[in-house]
PDB file of N, CA and C in Angstrom:
ATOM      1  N   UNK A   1     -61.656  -9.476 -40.761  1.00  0.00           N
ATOM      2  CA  UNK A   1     -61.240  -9.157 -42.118  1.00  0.00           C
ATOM      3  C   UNK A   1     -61.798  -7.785 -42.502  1.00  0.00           C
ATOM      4  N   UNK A   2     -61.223  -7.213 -43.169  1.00  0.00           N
ATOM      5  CA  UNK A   2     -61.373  -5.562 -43.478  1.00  0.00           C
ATOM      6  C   UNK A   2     -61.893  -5.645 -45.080  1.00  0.00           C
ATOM      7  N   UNK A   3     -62.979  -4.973 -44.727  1.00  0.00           N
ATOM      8  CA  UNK A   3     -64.069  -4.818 -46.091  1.00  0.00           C
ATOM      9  C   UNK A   3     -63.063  -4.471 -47.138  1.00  0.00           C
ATOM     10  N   UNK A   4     -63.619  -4.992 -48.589  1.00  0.00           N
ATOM     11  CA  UNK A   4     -62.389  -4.233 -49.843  1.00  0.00           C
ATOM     12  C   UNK A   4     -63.046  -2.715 -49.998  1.00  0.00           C
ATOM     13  N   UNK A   5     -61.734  -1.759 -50.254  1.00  0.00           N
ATOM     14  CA  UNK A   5     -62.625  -0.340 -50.086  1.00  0.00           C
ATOM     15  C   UNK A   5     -62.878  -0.310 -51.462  1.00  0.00           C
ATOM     16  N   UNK A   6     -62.871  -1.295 -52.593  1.00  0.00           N
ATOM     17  CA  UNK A   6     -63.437  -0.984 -53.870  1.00  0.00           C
ATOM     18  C   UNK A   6     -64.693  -1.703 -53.987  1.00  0.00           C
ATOM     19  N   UNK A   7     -64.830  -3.154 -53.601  1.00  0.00           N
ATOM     20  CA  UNK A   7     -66.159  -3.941 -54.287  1.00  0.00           C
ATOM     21  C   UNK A   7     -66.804  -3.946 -52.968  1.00  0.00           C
ATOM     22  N   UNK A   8     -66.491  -3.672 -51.563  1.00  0.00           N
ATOM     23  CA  UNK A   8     -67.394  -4.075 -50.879  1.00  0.00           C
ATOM     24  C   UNK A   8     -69.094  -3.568 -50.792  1.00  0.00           C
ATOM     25  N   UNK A   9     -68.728  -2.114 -51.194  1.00  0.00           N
ATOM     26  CA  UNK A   9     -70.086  -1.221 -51.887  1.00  0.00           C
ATOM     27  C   UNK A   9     -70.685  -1.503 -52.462  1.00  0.00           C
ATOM     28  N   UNK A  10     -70.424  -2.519 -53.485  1.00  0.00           N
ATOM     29  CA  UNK A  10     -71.677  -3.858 -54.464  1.00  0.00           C
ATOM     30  C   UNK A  10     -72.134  -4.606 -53.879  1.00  0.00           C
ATOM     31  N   UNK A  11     -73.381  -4.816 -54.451  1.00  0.00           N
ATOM     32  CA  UNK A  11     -74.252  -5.897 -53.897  1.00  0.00           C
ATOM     33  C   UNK A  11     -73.686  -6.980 -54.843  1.00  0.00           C
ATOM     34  N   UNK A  12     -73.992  -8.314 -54.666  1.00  0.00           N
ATOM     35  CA  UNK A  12     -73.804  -9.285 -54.952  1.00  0.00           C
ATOM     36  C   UNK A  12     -74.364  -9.279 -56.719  1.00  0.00           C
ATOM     37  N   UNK A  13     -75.518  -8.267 -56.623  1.00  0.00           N
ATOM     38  CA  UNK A  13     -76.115  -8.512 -58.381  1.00  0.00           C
ATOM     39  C   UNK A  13     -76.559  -7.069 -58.460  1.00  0.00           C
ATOM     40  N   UNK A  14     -76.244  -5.913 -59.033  1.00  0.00           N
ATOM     41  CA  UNK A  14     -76.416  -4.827 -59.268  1.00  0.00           C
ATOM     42  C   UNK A  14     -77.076  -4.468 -60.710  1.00  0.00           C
ATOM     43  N   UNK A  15     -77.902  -3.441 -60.552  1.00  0.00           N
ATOM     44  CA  UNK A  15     -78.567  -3.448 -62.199  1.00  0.00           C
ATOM     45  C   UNK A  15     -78.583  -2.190 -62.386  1.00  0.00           C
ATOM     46  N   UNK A  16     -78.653  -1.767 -63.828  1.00  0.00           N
ATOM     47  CA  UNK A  16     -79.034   0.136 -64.064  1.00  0.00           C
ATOM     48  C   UNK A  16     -79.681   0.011 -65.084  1.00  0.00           C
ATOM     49  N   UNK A  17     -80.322   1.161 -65.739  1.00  0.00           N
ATOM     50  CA  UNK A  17     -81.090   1.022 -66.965  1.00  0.00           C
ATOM     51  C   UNK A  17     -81.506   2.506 -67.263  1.00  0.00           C
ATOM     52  N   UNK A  18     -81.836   2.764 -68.086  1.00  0.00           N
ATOM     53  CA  UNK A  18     -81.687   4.353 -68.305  1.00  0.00           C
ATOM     54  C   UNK A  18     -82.687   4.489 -69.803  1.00  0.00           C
ATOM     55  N   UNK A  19     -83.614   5.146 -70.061  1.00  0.00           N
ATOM     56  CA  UNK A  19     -83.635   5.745 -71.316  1.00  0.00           C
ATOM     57  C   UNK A  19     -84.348   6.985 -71.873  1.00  0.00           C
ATOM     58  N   UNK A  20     -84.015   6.682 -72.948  1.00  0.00           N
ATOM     59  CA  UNK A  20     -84.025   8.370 -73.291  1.00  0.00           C
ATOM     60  C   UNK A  20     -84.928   8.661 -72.905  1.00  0.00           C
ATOM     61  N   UNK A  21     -85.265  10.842 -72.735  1.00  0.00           N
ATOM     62  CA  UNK A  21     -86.321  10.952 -72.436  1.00  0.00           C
ATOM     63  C   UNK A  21     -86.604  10.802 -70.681  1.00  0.00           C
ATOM     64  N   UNK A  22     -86.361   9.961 -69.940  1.00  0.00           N
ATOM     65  CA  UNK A  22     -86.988  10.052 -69.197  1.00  0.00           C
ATOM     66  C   UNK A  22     -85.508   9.847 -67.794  1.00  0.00           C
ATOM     67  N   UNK A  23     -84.528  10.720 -67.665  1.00  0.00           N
ATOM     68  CA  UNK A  23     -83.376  11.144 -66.874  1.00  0.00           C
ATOM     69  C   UNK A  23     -83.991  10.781 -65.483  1.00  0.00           C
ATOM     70  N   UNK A  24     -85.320  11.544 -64.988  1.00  0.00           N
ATOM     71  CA  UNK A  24     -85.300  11.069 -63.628  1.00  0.00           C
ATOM     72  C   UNK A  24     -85.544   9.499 -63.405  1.00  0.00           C
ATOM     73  N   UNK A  25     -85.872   8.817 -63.793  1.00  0.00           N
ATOM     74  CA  UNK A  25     -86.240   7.004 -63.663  1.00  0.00           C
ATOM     75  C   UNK A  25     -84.591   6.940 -64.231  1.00  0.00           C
ATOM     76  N   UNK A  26     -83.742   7.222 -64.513  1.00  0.00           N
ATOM     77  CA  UNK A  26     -82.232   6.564 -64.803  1.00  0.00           C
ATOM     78  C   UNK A  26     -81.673   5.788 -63.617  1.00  0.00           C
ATOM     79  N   UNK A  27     -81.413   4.901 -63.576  1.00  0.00           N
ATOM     80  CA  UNK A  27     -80.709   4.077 -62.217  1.00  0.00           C
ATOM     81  C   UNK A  27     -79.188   3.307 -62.564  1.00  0.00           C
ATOM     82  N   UNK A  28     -78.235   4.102 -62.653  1.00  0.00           N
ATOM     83  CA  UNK A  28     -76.805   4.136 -62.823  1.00  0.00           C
ATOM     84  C   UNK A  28     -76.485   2.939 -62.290  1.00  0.00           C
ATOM     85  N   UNK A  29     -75.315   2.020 -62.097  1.00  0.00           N
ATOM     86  CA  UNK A  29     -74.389   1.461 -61.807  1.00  0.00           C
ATOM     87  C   UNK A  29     -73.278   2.069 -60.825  1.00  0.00           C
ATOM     88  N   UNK A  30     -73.806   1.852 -59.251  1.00  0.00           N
ATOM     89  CA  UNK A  30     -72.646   2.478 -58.276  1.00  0.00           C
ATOM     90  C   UNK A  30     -71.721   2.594 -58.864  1.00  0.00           C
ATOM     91  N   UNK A  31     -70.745   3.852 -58.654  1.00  0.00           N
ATOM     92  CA  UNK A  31     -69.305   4.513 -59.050  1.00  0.00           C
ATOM     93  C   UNK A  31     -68.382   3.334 -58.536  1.00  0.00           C
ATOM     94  N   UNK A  32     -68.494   2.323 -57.887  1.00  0.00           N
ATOM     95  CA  UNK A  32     -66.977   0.984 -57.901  1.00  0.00           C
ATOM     96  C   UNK A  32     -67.508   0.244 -58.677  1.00  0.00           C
ATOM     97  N   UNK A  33     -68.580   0.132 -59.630  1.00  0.00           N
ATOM     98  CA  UNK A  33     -68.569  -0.474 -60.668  1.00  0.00           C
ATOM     99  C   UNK A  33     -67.735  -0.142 -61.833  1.00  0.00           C
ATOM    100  N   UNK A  34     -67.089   1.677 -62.028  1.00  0.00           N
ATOM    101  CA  UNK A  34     -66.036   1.834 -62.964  1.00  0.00           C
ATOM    102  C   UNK A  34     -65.056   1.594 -62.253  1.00  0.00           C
ATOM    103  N   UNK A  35     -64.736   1.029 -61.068  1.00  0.00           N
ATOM    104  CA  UNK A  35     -62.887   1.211 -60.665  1.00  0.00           C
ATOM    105  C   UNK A  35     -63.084  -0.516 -61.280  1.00  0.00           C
ATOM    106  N   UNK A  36     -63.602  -1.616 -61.539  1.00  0.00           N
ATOM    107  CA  UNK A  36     -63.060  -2.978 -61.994  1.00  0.00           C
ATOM    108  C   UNK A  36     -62.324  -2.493 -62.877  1.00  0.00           C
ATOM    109  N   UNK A  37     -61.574  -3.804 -63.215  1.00  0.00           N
ATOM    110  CA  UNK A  37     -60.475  -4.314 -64.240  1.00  0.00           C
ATOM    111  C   UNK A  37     -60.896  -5.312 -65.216  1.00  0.00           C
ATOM    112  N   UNK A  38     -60.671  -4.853 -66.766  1.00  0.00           N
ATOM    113  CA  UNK A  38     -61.379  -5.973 -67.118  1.00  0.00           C
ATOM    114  C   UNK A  38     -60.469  -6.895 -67.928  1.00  0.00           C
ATOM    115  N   UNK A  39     -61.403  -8.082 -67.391  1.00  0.00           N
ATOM    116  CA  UNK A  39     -59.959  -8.899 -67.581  1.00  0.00           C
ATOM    117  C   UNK A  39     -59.806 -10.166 -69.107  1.00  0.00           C
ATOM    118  N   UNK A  40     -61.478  -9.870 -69.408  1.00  0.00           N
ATOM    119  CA  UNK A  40     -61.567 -10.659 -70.561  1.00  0.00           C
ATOM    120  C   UNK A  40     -63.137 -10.314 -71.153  1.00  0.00           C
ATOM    121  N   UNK A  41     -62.738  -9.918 -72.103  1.00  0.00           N
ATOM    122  CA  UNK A  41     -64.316  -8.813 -73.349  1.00  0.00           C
ATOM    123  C   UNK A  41     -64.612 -10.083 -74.403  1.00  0.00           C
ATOM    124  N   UNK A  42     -65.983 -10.777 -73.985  1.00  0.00           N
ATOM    125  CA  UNK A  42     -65.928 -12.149 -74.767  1.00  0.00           C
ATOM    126  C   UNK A  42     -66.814 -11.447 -76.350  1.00  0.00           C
ATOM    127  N   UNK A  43     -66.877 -10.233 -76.450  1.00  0.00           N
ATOM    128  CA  UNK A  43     -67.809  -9.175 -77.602  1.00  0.00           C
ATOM    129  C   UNK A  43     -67.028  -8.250 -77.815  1.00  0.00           C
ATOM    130  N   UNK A  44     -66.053  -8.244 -78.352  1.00  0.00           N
ATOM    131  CA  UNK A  44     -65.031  -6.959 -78.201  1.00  0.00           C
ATOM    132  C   UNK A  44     -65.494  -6.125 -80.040  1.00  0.00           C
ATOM    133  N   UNK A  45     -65.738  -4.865 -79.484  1.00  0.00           N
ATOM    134  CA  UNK A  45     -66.046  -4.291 -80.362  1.00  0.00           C
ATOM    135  C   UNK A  45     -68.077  -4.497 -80.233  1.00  0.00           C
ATOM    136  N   UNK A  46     -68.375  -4.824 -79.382  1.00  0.00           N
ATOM    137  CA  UNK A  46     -70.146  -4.906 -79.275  1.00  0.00           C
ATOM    138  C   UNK A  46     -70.496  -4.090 -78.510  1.00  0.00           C
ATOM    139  N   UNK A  47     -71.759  -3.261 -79.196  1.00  0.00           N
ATOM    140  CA  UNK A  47     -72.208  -2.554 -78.075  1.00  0.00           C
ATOM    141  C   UNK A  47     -73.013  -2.872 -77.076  1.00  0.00           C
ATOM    142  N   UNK A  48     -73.466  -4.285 -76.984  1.00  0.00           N
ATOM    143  CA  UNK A  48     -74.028  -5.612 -75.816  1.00  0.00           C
ATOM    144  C   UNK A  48     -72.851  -6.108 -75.565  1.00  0.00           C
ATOM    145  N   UNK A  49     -72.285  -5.932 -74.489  1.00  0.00           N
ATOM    146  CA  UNK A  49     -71.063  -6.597 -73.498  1.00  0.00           C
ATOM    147  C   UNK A  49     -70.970  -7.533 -73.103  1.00  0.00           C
ATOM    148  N   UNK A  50     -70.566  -8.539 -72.852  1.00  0.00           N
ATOM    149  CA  UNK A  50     -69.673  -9.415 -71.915  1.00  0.00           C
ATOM    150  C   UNK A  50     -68.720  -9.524 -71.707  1.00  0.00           C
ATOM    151  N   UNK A  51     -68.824  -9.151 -70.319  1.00  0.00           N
ATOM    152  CA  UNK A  51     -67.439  -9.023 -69.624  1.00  0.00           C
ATOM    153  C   UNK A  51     -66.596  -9.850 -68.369  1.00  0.00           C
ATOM    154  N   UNK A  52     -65.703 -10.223 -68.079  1.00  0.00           N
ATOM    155  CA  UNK A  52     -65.109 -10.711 -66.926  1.00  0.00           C
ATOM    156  C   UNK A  52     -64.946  -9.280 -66.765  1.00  0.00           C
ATOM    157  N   UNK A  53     -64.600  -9.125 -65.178  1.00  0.00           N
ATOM    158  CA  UNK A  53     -64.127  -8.001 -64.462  1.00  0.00           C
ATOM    159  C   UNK A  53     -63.544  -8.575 -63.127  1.00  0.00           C
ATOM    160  N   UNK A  54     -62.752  -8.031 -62.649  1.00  0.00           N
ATOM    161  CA  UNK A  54     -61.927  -7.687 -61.352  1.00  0.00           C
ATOM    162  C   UNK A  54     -61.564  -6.573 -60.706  1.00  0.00           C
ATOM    163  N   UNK A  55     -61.839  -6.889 -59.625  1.00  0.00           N
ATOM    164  CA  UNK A  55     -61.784  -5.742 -58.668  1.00  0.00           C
ATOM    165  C   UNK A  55     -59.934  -5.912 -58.326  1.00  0.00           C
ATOM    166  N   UNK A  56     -59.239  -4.549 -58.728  1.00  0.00           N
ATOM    167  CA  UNK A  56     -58.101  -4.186 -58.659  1.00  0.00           C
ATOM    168  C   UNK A  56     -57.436  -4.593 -57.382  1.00  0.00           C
ATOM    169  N   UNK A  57     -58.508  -3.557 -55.923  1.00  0.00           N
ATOM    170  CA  UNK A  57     -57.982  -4.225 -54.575  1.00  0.00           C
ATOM    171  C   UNK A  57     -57.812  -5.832 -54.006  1.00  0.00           C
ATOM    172  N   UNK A  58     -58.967  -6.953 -54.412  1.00  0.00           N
ATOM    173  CA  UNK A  58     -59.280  -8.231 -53.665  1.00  0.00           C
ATOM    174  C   UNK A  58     -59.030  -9.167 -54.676  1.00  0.00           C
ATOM    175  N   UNK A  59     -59.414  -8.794 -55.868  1.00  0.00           N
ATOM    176  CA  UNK A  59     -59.097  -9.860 -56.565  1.00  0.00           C
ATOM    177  C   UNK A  59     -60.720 -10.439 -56.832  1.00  0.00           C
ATOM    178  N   UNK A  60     -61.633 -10.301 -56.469  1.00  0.00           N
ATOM    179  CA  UNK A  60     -63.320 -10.530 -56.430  1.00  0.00           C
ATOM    180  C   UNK A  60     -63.612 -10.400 -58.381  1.00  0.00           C
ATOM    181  N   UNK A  61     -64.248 -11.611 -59.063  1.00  0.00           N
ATOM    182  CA  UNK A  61     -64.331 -11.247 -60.371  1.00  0.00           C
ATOM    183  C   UNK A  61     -66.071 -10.983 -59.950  1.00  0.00           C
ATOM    184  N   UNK A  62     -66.234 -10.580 -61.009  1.00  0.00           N
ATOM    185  CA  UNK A  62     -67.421 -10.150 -61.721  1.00  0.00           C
ATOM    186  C   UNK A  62     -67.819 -10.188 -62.988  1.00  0.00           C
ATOM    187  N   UNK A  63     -68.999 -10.545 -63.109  1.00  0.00           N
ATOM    188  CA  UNK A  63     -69.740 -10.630 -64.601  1.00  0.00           C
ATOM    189  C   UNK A  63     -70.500  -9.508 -65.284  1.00  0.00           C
ATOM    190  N   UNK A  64     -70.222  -8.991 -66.147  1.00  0.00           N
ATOM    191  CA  UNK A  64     -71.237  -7.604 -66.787  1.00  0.00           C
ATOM    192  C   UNK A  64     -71.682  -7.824 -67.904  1.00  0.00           C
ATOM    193  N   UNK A  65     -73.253  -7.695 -68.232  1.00  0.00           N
ATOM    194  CA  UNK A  65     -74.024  -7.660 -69.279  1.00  0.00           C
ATOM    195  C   UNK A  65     -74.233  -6.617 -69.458  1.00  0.00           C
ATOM    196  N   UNK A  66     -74.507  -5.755 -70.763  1.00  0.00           N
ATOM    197  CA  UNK A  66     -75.325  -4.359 -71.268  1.00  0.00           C
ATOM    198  C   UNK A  66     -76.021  -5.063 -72.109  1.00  0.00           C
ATOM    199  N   UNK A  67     -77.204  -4.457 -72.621  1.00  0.00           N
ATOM    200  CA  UNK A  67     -78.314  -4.553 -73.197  1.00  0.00           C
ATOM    201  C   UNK A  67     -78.682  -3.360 -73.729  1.00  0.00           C
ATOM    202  N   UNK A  68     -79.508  -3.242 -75.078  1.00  0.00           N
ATOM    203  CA  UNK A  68     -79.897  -1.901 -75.616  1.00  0.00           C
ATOM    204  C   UNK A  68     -80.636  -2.476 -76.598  1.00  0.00           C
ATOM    205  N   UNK A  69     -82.037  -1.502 -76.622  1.00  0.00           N
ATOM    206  CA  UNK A  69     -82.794  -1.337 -77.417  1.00  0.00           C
ATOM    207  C   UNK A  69     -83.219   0.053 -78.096  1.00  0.00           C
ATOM    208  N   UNK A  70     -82.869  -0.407 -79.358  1.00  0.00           N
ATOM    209  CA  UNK A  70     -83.562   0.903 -80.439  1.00  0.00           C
ATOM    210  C   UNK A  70     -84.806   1.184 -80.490  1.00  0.00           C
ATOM    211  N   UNK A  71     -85.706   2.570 -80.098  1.00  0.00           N
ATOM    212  CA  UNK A  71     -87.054   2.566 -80.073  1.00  0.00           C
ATOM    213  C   UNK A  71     -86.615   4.010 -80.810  1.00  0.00           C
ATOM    214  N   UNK A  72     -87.725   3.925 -81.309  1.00  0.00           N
ATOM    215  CA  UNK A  72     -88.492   5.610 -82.316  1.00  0.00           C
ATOM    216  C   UNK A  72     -87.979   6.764 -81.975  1.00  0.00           C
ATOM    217  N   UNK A  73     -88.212   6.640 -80.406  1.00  0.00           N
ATOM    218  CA  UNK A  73     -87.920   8.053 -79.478  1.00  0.00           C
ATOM    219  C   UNK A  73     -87.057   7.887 -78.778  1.00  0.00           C
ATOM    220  N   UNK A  74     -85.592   6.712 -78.962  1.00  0.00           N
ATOM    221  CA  UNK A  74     -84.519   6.922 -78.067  1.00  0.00           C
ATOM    222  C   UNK A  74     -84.163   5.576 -77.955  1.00  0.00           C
ATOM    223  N   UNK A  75     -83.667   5.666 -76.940  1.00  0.00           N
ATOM    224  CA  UNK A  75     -82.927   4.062 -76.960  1.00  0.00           C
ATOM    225  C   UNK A  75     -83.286   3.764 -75.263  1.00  0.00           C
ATOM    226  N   UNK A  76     -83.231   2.703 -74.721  1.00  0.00           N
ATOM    227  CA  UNK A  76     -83.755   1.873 -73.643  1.00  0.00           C
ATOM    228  C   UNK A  76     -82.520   0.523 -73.475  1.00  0.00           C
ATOM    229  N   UNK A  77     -81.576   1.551 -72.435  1.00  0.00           N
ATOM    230  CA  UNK A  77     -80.207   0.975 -71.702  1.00  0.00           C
ATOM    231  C   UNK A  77     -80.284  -0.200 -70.533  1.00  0.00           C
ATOM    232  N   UNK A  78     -79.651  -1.200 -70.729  1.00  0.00           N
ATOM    233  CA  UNK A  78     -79.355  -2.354 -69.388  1.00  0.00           C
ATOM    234  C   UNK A  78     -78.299  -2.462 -68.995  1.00  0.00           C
ATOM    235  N   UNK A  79     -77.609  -2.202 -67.660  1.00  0.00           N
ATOM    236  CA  UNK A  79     -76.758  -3.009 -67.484  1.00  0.00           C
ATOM    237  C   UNK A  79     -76.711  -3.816 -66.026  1.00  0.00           C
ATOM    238  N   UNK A  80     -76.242  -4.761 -66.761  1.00  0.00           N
ATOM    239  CA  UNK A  80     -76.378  -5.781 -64.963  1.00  0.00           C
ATOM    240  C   UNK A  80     -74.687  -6.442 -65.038  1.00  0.00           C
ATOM    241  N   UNK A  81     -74.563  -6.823 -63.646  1.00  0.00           N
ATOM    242  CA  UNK A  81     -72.833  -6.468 -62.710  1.00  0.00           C
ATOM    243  C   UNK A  81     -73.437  -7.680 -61.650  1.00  0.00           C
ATOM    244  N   UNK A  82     -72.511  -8.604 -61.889  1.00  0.00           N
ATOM    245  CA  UNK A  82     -72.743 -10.181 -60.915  1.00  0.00           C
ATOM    246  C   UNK A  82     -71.537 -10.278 -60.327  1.00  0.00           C
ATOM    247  N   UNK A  83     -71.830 -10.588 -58.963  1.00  0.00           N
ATOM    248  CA  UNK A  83     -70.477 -10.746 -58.400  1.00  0.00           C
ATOM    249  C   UNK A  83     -69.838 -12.681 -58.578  1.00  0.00           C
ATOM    250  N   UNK A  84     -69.028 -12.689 -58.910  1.00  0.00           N
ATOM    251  CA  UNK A  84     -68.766 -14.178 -58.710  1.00  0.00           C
ATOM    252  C   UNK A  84     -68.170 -14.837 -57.855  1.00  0.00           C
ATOM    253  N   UNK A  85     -68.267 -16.298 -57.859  1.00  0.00           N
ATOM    254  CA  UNK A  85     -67.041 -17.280 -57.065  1.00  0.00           C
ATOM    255  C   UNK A  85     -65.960 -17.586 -57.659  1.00  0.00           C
ATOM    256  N   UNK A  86     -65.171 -18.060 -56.749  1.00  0.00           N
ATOM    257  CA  UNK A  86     -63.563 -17.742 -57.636  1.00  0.00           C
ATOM    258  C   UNK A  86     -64.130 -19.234 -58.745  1.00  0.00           C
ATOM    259  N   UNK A  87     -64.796 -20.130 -58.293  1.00  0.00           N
ATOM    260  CA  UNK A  87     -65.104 -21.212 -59.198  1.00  0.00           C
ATOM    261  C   UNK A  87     -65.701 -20.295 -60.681  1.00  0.00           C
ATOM    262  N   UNK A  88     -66.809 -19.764 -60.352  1.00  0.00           N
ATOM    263  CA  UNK A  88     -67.731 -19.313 -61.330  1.00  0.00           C
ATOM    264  C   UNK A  88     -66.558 -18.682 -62.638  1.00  0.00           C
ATOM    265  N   UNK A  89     -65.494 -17.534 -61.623  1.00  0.00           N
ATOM    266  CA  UNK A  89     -64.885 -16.476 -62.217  1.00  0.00           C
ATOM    267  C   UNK A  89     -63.643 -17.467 -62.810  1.00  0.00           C
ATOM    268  N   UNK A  90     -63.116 -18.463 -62.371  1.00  0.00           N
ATOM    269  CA  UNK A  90     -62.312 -19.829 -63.125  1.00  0.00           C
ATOM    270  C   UNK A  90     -63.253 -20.085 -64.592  1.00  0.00           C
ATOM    271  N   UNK A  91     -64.166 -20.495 -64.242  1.00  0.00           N
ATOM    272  CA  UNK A  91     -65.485 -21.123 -65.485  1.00  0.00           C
ATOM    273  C   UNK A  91     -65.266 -20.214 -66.425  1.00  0.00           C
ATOM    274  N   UNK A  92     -65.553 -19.151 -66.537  1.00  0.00           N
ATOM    275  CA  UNK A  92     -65.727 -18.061 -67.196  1.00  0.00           C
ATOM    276  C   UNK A  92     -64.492 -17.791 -67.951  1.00  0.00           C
ATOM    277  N   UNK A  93     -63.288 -17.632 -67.410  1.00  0.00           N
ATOM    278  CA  UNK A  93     -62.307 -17.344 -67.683  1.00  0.00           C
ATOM    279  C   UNK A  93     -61.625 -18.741 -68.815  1.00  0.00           C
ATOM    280  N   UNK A  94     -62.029 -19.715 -68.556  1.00  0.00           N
ATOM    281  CA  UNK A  94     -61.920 -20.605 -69.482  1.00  0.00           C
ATOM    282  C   UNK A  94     -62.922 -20.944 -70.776  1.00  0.00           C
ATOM    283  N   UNK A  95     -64.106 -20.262 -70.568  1.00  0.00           N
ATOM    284  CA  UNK A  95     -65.104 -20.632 -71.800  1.00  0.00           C
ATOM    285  C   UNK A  95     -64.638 -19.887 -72.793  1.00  0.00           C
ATOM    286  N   UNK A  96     -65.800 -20.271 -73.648  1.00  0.00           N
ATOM    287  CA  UNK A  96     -65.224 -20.067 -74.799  1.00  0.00           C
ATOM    288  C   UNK A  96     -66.766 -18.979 -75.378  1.00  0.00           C
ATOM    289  N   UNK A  97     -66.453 -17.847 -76.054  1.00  0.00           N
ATOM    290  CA  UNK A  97     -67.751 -17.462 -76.607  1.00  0.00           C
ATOM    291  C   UNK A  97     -68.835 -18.062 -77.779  1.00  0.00           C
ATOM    292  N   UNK A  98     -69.709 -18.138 -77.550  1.00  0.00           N
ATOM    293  CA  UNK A  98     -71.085 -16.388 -77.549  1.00  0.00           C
ATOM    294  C   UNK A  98     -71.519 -17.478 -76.506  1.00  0.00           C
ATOM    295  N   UNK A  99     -71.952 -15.953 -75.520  1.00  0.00           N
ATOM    296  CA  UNK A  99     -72.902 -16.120 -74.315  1.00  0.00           C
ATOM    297  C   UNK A  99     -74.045 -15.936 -74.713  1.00  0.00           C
TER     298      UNK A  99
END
């Protein structure tokens, strides 16, 4: 079977976090974390996310949290990217919100 050339580059649980002030400690979200599709925003309009996502090529869902905190001198960014099972990514796709 031939790797997907979009999600196979993710790890199974990927994280980034970033904040102000301090650019070199920033740890991004690999670049095939923007090619997903998203397929259901259970916070639409939040700037803390939940997300279903899909990968365009395989069909592979995924889960995305952001996180943010307001501090004095900047703000202090999360985001974490779960890969799922088609069960998990079924579950999900049927609940109902707040996570």
């Amino acid at each position: 079977m031939t790797p997907c050339p979009v999600c196979s580059t993710l790890a199974d649980r990927e994280e980034g976090r970033q904040k102000f002030g301090w650019p070199e400690r920033d740890v991004e979200l690999p670049p095939a974390a923007g090619q997903l599709e998203l397929v259901r925003d259970f916070r639409p309009g939040s700037d803390r996310k939940r997300q279903l996502l899909r990968c365009p090529a395989c069909g592979t869902g995924f889960w995305l949290e952001t996180d943010h905190e307001y501090l004095t001198n900047g703000t202090e960014d999360e985001q974490v990217l779960v890969r799922l099972t088609a069960v998990q990514f079924a579950e999900r796709l049927r609940a109902t919100p707040p996570f």
